[in-house]
C-alpha atoms as a PDB file:
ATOM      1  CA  UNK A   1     113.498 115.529 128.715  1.00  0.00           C
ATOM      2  CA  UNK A   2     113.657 112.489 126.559  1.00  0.00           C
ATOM      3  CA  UNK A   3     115.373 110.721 128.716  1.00  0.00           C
ATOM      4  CA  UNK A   4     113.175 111.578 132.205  1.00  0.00           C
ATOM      5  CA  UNK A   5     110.306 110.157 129.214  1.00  0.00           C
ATOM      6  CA  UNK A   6     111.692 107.187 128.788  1.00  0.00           C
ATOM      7  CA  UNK A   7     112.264 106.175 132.801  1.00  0.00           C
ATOM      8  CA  UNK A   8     108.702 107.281 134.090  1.00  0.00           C
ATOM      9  CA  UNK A   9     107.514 104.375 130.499  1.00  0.00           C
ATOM     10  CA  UNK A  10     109.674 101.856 132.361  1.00  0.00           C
ATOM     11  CA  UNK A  11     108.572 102.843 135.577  1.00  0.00           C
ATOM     12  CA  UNK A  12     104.590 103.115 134.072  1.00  0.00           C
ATOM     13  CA  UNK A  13     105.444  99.634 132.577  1.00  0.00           C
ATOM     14  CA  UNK A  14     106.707  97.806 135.689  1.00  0.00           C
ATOM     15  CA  UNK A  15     103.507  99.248 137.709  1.00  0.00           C
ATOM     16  CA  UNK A  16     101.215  98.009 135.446  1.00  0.00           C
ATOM     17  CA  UNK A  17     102.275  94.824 135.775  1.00  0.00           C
ATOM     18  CA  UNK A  18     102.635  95.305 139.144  1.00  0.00           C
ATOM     19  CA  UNK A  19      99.255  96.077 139.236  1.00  0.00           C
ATOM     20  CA  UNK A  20      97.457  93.409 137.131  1.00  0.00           C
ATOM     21  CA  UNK A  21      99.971  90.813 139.155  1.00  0.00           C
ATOM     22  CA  UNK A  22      98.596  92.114 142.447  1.00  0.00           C
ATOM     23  CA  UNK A  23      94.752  92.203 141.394  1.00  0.00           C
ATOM     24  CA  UNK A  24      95.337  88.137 140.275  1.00  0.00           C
ATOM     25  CA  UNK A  25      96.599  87.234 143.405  1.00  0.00           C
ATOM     26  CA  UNK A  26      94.264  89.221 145.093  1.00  0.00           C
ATOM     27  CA  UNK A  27      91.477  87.217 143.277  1.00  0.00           C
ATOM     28  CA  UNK A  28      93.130  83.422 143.150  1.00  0.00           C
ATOM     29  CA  UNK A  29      95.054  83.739 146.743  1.00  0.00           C
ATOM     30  CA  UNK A  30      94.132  84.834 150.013  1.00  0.00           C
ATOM     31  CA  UNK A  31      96.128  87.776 149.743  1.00  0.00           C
ATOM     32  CA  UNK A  32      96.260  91.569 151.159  1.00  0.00           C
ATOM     33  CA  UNK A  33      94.918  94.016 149.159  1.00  0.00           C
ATOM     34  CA  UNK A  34      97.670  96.567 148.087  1.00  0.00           C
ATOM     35  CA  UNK A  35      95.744  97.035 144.396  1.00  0.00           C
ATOM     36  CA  UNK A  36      94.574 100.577 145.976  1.00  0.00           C
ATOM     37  CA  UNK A  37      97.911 102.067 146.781  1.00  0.00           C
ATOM     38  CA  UNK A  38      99.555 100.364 143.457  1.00  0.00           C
ATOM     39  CA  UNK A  39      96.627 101.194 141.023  1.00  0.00           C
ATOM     40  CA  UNK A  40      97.787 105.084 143.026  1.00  0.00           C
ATOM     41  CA  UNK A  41     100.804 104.531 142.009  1.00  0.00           C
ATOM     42  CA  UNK A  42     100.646 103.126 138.454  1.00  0.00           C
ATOM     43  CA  UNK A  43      97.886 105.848 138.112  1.00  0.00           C
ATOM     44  CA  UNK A  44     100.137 108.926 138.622  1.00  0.00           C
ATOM     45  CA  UNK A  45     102.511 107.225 136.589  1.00  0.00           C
ATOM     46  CA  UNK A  46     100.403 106.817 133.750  1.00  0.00           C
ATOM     47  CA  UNK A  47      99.415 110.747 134.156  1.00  0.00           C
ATOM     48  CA  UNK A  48     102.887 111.815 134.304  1.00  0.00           C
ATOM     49  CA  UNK A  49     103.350 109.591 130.794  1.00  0.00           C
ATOM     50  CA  UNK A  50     101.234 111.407 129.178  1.00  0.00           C
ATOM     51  CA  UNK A  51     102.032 114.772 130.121  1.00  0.00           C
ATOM     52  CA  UNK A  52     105.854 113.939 129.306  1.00  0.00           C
ATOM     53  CA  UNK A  53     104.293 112.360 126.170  1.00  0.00           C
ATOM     54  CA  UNK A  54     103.123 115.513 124.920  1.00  0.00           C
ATOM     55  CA  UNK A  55     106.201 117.399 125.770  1.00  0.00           C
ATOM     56  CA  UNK A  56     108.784 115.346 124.115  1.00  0.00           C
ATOM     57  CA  UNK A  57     106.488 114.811 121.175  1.00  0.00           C
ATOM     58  CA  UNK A  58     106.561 119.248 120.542  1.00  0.00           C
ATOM     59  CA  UNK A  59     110.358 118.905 121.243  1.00  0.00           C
ATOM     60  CA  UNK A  60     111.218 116.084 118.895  1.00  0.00           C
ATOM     61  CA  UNK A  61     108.192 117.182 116.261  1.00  0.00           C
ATOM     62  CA  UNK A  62     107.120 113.438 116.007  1.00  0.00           C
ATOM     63  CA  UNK A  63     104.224 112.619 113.930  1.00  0.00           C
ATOM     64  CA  UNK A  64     101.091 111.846 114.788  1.00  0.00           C
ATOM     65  CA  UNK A  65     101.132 108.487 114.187  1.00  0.00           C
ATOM     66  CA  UNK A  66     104.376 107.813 116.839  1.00  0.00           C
ATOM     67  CA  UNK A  67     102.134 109.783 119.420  1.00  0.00           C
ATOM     68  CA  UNK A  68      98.847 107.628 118.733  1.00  0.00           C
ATOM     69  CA  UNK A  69     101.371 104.302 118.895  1.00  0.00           C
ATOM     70  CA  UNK A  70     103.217 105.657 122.229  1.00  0.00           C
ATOM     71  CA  UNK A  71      99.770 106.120 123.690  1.00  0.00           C
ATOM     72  CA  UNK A  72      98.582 102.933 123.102  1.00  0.00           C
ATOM     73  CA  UNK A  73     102.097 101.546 123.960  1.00  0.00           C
ATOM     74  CA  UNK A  74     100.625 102.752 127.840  1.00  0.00           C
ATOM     75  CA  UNK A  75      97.406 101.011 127.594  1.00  0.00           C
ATOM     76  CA  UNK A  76      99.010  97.239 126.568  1.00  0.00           C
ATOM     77  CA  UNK A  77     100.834  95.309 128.764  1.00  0.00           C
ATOM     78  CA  UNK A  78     104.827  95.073 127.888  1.00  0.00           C
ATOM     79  CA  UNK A  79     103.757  98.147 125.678  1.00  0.00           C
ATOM     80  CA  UNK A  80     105.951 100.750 127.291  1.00  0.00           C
ATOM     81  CA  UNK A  81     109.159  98.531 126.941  1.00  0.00           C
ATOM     82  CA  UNK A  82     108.185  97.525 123.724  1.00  0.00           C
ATOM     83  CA  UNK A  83     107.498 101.192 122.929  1.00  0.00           C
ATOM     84  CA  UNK A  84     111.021 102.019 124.579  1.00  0.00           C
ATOM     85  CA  UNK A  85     113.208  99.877 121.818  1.00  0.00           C
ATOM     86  CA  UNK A  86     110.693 100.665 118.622  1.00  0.00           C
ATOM     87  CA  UNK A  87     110.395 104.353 119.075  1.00  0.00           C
ATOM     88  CA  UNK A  88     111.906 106.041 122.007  1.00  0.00           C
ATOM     89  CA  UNK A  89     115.386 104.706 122.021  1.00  0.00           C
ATOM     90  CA  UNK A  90     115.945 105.962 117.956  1.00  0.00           C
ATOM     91  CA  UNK A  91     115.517 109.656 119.284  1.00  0.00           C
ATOM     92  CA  UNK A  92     117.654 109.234 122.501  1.00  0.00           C
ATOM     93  CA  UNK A  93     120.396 108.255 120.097  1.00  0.00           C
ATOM     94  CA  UNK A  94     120.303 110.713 117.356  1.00  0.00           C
END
């Protein structure tokens, strides 16, 4: 399960920045508008993240602390990947 985890963070990650990419070019550019159907995307993502978040975290017993600082690891941008080599990767490999 850790391992589905730690694709749908990449995949959470890249959308996001997907998503604020798409909303800056929407605003400096004369460009079409395709933040609904990424924010969609990068929304179910983000639900799925969490939901796997709380899943792994029972399986692996992590502490509270790693589950506040993956959460917040969704909310910043880079934050999954940085999340990914800090805290998720440790666990894949034990």
């Amino acid at each position: 399960m850790l391992n589905i985890f730690r694709k749908i963070a990449f995949w959470e990650g890249v959308s996001y920045l997907v998503l604020m990419t798409n909303m800056i070019m929407k605003r400096l550019f004369v460009y079409p508008d395709l933040t609904m159907t990424i924010g969609m995307a990068h929304g179910l993502l983000f639900v799925a993240y969490c939901i796997l978040l709380i899943f792994v975290a029972q399986q692996y017993k992590w502490s509270s602390k790693t589950v506040a600082l993956a959460f917040l690891a969704s909310l910043l941008p880079f934050g999954t990947f940085i999340a990914d080599k800090r805290i998720f990767r440790q666990y894949a490999e034990a």
